[in-house]
N, C-alpha and C. Protein backbone atom coordinates (compact mmCIF):
# COMPACT_ATOMS: atom_id res chain seq x y z
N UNK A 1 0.82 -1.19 0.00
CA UNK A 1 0.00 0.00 0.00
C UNK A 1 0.87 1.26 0.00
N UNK A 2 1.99 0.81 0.88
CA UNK A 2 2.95 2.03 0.83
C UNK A 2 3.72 2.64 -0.54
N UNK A 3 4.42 1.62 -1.53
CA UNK A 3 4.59 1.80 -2.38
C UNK A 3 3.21 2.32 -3.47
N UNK A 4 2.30 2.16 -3.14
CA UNK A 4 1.05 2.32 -4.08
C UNK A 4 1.05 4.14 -4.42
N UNK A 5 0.70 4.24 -2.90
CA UNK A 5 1.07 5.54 -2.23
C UNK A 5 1.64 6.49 -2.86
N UNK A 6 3.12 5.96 -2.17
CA UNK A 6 4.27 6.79 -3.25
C UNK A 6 4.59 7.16 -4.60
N UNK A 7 4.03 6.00 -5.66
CA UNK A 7 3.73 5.91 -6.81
C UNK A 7 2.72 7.19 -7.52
N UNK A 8 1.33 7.20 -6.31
CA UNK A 8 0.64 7.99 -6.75
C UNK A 8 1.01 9.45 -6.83
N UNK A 9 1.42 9.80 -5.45
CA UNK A 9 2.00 10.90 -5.02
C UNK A 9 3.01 11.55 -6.27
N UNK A 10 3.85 10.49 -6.53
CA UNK A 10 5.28 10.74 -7.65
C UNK A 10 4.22 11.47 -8.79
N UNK A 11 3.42 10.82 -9.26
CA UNK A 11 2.56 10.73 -10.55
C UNK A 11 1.85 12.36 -10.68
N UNK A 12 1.30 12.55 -9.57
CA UNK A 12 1.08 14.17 -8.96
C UNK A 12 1.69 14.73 -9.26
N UNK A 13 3.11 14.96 -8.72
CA UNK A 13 4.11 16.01 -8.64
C UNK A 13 4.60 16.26 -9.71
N UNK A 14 4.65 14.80 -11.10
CA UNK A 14 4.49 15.17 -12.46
C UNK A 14 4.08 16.12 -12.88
N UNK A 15 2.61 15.62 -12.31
CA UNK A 15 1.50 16.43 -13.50
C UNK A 15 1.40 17.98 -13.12
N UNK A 16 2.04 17.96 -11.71
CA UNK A 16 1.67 19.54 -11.05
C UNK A 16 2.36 20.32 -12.07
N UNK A 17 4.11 19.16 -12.35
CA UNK A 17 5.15 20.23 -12.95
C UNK A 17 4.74 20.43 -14.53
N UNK A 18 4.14 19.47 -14.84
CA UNK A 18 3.64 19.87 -16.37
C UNK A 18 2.61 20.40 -16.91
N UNK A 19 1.53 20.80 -15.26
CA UNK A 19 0.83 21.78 -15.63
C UNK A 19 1.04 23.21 -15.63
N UNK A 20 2.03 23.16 -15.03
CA UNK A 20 2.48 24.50 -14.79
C UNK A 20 3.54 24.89 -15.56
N UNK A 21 4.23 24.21 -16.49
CA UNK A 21 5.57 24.58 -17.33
C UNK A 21 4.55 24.91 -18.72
N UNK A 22 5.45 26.03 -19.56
CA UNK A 22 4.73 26.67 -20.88
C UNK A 22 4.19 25.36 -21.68
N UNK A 23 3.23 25.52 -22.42
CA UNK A 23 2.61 24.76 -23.47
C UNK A 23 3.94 24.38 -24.89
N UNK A 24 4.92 24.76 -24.89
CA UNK A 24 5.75 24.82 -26.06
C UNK A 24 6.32 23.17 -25.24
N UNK A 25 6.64 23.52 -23.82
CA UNK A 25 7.37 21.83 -23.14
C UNK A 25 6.65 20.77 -22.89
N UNK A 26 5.00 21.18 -22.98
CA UNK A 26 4.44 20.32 -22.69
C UNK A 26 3.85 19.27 -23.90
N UNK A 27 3.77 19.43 -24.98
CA UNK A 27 3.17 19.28 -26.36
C UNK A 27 3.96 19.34 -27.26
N UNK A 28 4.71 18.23 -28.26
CA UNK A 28 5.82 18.08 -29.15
C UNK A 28 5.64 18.69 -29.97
N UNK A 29 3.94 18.83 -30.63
CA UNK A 29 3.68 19.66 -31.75
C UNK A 29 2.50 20.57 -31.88
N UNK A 30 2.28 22.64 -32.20
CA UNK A 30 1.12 22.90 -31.53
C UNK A 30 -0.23 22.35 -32.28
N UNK A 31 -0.70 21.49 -32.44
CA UNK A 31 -1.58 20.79 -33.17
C UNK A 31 -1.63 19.69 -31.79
N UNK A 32 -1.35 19.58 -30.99
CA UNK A 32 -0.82 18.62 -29.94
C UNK A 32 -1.88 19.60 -28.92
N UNK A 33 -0.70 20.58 -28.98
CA UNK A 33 -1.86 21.23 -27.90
C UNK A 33 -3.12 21.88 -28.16
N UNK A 34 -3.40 21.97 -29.37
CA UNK A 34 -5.01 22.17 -29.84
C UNK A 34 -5.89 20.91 -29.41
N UNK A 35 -5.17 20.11 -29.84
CA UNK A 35 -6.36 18.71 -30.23
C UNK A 35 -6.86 18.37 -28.19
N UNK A 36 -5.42 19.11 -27.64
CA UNK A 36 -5.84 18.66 -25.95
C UNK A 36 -6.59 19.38 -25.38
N UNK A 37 -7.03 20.80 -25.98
CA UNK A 37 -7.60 22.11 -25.26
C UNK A 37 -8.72 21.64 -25.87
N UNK A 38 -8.88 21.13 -27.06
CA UNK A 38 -10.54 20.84 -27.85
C UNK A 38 -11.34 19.75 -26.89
N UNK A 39 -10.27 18.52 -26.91
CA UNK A 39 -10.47 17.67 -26.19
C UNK A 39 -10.78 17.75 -24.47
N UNK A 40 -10.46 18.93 -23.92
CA UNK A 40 -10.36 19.33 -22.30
C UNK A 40 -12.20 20.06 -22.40
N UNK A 41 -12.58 21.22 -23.70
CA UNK A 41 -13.70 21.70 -23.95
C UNK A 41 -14.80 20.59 -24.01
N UNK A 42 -14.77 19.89 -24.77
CA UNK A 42 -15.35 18.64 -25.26
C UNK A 42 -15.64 18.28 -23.45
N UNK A 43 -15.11 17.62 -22.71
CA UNK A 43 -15.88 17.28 -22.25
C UNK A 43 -16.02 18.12 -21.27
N UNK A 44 -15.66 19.00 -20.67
CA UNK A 44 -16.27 20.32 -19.99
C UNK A 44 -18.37 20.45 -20.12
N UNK A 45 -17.88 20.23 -21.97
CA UNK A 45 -19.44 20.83 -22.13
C UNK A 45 -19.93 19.60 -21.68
N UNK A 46 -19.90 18.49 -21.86
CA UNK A 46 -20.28 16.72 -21.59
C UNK A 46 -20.57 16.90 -20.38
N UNK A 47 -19.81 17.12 -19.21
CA UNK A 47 -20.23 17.42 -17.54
C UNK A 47 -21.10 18.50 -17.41
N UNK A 48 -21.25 19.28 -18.00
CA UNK A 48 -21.54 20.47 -18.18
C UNK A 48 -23.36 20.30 -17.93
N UNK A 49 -23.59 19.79 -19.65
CA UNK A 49 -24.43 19.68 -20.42
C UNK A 49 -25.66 18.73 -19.77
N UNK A 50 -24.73 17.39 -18.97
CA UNK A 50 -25.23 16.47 -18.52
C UNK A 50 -26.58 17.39 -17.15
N UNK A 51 -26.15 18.57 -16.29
CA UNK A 51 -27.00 18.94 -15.26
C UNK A 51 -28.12 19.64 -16.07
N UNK A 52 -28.19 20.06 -17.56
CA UNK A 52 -28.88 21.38 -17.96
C UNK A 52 -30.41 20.76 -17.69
N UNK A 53 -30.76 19.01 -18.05
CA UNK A 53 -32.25 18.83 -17.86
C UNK A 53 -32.64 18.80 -16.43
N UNK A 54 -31.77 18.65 -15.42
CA UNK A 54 -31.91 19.17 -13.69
C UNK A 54 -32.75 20.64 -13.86
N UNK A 55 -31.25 21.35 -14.19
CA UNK A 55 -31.90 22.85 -14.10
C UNK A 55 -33.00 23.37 -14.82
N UNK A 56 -33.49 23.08 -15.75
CA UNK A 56 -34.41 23.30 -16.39
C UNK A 56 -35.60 22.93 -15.91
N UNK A 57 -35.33 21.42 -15.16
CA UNK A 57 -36.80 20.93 -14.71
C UNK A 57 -37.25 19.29 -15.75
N UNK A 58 -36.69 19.50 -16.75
CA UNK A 58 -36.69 18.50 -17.48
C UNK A 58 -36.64 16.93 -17.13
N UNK A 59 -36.34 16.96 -15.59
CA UNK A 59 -35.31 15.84 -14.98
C UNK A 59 -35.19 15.91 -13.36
N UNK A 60 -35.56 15.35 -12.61
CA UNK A 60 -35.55 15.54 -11.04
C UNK A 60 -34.18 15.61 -10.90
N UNK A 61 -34.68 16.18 -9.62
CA UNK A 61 -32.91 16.63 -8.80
C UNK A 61 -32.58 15.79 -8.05
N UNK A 62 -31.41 15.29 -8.77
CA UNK A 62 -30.93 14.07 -7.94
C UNK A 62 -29.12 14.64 -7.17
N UNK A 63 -29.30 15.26 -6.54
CA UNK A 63 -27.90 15.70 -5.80
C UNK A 63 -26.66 14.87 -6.30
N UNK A 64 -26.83 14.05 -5.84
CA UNK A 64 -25.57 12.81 -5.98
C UNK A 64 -25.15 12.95 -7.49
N UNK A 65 -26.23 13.16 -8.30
CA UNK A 65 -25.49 13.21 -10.11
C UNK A 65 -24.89 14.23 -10.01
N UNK A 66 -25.36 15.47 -9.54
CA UNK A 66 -24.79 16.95 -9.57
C UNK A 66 -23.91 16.94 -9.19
N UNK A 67 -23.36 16.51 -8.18
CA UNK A 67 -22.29 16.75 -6.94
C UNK A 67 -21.10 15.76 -8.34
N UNK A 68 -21.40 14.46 -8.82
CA UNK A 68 -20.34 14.20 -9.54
C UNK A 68 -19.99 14.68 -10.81
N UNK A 69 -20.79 15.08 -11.39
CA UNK A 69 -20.35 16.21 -12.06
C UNK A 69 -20.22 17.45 -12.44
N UNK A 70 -20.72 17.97 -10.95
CA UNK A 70 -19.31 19.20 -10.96
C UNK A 70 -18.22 18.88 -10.05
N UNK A 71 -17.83 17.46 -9.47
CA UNK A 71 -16.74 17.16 -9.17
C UNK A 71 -15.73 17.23 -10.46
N UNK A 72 -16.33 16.74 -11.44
CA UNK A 72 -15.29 15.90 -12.84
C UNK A 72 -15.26 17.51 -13.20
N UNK A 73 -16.33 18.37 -13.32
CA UNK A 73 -16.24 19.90 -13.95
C UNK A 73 -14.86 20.49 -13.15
N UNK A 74 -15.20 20.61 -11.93
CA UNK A 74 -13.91 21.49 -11.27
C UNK A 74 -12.71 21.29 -11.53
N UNK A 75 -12.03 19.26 -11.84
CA UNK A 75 -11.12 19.05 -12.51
C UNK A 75 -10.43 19.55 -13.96
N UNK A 76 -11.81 19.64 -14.66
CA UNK A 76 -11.30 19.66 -16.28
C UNK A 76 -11.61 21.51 -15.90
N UNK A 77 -11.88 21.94 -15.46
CA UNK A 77 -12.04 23.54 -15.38
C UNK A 77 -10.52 23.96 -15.57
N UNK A 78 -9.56 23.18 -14.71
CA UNK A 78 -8.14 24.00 -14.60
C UNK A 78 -7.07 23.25 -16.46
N UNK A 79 -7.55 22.24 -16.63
CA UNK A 79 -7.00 21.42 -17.81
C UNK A 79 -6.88 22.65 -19.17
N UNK A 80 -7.25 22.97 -19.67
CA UNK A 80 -6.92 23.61 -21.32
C UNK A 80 -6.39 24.82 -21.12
N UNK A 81 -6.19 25.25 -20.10
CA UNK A 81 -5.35 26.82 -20.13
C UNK A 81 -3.95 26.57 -20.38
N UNK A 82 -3.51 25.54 -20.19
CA UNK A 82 -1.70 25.69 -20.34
C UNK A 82 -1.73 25.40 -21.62
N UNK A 83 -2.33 24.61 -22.86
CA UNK A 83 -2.86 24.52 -24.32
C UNK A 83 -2.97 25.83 -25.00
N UNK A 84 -2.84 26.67 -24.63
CA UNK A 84 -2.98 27.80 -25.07
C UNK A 84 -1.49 29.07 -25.23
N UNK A 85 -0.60 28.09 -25.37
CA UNK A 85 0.83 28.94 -25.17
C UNK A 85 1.39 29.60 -26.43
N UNK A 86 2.13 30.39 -26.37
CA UNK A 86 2.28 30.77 -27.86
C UNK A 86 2.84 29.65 -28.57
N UNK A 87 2.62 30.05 -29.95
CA UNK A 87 2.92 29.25 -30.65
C UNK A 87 1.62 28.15 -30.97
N UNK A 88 0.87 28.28 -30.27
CA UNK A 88 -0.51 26.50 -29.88
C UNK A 88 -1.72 27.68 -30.72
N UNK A 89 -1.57 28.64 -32.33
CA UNK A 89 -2.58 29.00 -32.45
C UNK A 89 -3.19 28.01 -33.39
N UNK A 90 -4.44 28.41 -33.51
CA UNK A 90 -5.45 27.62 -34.41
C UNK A 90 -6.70 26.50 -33.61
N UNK A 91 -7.12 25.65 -34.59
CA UNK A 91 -8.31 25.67 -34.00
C UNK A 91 -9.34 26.18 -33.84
N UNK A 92 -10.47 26.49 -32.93
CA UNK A 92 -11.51 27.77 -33.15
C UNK A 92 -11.04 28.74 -32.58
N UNK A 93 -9.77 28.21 -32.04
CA UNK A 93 -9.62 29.60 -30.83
C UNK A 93 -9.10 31.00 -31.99
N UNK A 94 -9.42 32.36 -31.43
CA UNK A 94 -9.40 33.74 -31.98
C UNK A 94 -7.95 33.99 -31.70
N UNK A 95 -7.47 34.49 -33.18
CA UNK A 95 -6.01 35.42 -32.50
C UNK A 95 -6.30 36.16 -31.11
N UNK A 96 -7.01 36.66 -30.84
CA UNK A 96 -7.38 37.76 -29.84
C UNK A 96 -6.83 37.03 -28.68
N UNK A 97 -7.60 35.76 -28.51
CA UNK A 97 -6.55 35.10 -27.18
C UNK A 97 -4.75 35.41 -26.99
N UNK A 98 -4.04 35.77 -28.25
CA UNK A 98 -2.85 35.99 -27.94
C UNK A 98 -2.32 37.70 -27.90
N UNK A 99 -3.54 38.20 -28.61
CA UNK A 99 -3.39 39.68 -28.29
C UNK A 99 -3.65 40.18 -27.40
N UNK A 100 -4.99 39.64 -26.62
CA UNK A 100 -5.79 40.18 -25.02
C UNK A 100 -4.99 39.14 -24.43
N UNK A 101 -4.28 38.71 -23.76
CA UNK A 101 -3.97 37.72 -22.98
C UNK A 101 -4.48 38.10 -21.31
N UNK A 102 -4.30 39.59 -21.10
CA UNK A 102 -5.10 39.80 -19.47
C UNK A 102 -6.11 39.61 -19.82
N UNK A 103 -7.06 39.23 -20.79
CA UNK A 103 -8.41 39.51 -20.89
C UNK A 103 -8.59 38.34 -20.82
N UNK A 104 -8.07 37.38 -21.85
CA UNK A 104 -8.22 35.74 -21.88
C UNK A 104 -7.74 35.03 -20.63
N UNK A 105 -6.84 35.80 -19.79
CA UNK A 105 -7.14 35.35 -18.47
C UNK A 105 -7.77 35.36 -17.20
N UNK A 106 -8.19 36.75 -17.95
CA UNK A 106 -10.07 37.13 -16.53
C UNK A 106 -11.15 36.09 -17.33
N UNK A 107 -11.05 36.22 -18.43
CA UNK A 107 -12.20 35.42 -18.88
C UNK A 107 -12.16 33.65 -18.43
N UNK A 108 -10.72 33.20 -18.15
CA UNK A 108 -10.44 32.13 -17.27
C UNK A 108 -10.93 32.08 -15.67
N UNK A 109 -10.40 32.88 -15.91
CA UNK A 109 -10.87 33.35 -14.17
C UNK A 109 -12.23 33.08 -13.55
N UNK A 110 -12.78 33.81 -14.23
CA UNK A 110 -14.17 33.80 -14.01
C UNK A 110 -14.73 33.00 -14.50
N UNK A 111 -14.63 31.63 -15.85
CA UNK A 111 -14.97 30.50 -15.32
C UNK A 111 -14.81 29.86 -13.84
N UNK A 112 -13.32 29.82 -13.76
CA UNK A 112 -13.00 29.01 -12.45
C UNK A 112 -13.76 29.69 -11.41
N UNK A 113 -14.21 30.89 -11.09
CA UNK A 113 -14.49 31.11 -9.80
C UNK A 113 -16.25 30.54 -9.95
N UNK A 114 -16.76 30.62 -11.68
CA UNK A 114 -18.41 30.48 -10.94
C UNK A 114 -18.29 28.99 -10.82
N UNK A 115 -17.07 27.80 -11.48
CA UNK A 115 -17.17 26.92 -11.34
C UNK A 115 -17.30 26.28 -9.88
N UNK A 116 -16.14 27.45 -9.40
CA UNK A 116 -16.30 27.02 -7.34
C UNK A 116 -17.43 27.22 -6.91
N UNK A 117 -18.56 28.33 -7.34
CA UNK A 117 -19.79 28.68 -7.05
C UNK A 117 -20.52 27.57 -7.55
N UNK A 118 -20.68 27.15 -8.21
CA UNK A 118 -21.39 26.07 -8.47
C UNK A 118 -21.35 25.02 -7.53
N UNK A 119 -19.91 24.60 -7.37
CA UNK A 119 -19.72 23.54 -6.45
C UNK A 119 -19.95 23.71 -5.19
N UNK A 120 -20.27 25.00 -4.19
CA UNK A 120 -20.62 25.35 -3.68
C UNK A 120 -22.37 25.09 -3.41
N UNK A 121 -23.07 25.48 -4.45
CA UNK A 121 -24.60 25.18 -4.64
C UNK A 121 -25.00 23.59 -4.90
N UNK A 122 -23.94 22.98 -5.47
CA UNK A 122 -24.41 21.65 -5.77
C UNK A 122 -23.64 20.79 -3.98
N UNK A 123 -22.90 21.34 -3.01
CA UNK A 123 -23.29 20.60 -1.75
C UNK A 123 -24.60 21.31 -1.12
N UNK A 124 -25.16 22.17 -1.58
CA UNK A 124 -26.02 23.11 -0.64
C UNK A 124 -27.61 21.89 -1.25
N UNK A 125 -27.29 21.59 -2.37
CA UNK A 125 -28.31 20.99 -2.68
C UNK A 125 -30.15 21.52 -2.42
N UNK A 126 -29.43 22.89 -2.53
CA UNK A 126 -31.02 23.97 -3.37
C UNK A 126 -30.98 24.13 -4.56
N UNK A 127 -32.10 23.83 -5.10
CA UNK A 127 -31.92 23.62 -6.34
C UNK A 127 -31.69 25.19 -7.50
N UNK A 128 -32.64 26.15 -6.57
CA UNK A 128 -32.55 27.41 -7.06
C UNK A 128 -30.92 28.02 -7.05
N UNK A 129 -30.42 27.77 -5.73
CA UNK A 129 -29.09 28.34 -6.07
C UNK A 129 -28.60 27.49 -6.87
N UNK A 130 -28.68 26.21 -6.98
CA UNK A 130 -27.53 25.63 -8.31
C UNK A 130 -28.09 25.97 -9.66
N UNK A 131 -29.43 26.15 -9.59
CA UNK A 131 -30.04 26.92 -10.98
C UNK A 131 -29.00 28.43 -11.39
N UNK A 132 -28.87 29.31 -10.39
CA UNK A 132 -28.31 30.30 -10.51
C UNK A 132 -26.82 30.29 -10.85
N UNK A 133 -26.09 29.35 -10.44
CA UNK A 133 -24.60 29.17 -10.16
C UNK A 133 -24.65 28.24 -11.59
N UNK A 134 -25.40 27.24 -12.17
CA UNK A 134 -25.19 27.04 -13.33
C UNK A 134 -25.41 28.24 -14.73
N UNK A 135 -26.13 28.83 -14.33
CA UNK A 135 -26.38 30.19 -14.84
C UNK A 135 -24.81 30.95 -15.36
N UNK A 136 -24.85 30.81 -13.94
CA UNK A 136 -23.18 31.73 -14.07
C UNK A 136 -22.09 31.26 -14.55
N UNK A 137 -21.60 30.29 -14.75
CA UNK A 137 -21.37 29.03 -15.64
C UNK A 137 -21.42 29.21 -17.26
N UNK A 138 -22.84 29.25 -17.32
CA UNK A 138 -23.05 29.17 -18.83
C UNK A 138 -22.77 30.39 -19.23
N UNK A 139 -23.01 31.42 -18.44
CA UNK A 139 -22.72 33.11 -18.81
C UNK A 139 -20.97 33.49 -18.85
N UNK A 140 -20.55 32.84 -17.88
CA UNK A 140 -18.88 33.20 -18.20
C UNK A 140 -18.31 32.18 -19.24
N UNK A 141 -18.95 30.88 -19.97
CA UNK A 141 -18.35 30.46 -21.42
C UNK A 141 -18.64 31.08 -22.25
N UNK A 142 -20.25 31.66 -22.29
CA UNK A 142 -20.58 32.27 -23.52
C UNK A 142 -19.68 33.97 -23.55
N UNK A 143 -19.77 34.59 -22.54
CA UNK A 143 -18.70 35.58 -22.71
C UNK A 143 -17.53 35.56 -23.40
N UNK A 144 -16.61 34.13 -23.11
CA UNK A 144 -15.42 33.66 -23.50
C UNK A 144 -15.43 33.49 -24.87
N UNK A 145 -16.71 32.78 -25.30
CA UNK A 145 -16.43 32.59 -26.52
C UNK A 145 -16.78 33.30 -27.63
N UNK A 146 -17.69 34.02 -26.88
CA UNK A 146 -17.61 35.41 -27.92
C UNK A 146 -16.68 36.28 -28.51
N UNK A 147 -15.69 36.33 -27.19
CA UNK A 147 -14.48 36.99 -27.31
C UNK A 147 -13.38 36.46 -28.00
N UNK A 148 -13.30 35.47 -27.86
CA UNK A 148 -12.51 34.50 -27.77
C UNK A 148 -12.35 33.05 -29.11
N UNK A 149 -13.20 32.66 -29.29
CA UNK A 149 -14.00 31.73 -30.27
C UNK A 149 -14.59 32.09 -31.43
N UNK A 150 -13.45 31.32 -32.37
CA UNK A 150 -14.23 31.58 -33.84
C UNK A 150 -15.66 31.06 -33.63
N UNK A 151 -16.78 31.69 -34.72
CA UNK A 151 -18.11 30.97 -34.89
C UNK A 151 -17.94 29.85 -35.87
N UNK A 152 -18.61 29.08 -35.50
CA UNK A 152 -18.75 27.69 -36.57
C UNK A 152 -19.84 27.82 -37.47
């Protein structure tokens, strides 16, 4: 168990250092780091997408679904920002991401924080506040990608 442990721990301290080193060290080719930021979006919207017939009403509120996925959300929330380094353009993403870069990083931001708000409402398990906090959610991607995101 001890070795299990340690193994895992090691495996961490990896990923801490390769989330945090530029996108040029992390990704051999930037087509590498597109296909991982598409792939990180992709299922963002998948966890995402999965609560919208909750909130709507479409679908009883079952806490326990919510709570796991905005567990898996809060994970993939921090994933596609290091994908985005110079050099990693193309894709849908907008030059503008490399011209605004303080902007493309409030607009990060403020995913991550309504994402904590969310997770916040989904232990509170009212359904109105997680109505609202998914709200806020959908309002800080669509901001992003306005800014941010070619149209298809």
């Amino acid at each position: 168990m001890k070795k299990i442990l340690a193994l895992f721990a090691a495996s961490c301290t990896v990923a801490g250092a390769l989330w945090s080193a530029p996108a040029a060290a992390q990704f051999a080719k930037p087509e590498d780091a597109v296909k991982y930021r598409q792939s990180a979006f992709t299922l963002i919207g998948s966890h995402f997408g999965r609560m919208a017939p909750v909130v709507k009403g479409d679908a009883p509120h079952d806490p326990a679904q919510i709570k796991a996925n905005v567990q898996v959300l809060q994970t993939l929330a921090g994933l596609p920002w290091a994908a985005f380094g110079a050099g990693t353009e193309g894709g849908g993403a907008k030059a503008e991401i490399w011209r605004d870069e303080a902007g493309f990083r409030k607009a990060q931001q403020r995913f991550n924080d309504s994402v904590a708000k969310l997770a916040v409402a989904a232990d509170g398990n009212d359904l109105g506040q997680l109505r609202a906090a998914f709200g806020d959610v959908g309002a800080s991607c669509k901001a992003c990608h306005d800014s941010y995101r070619q149209r298809r």
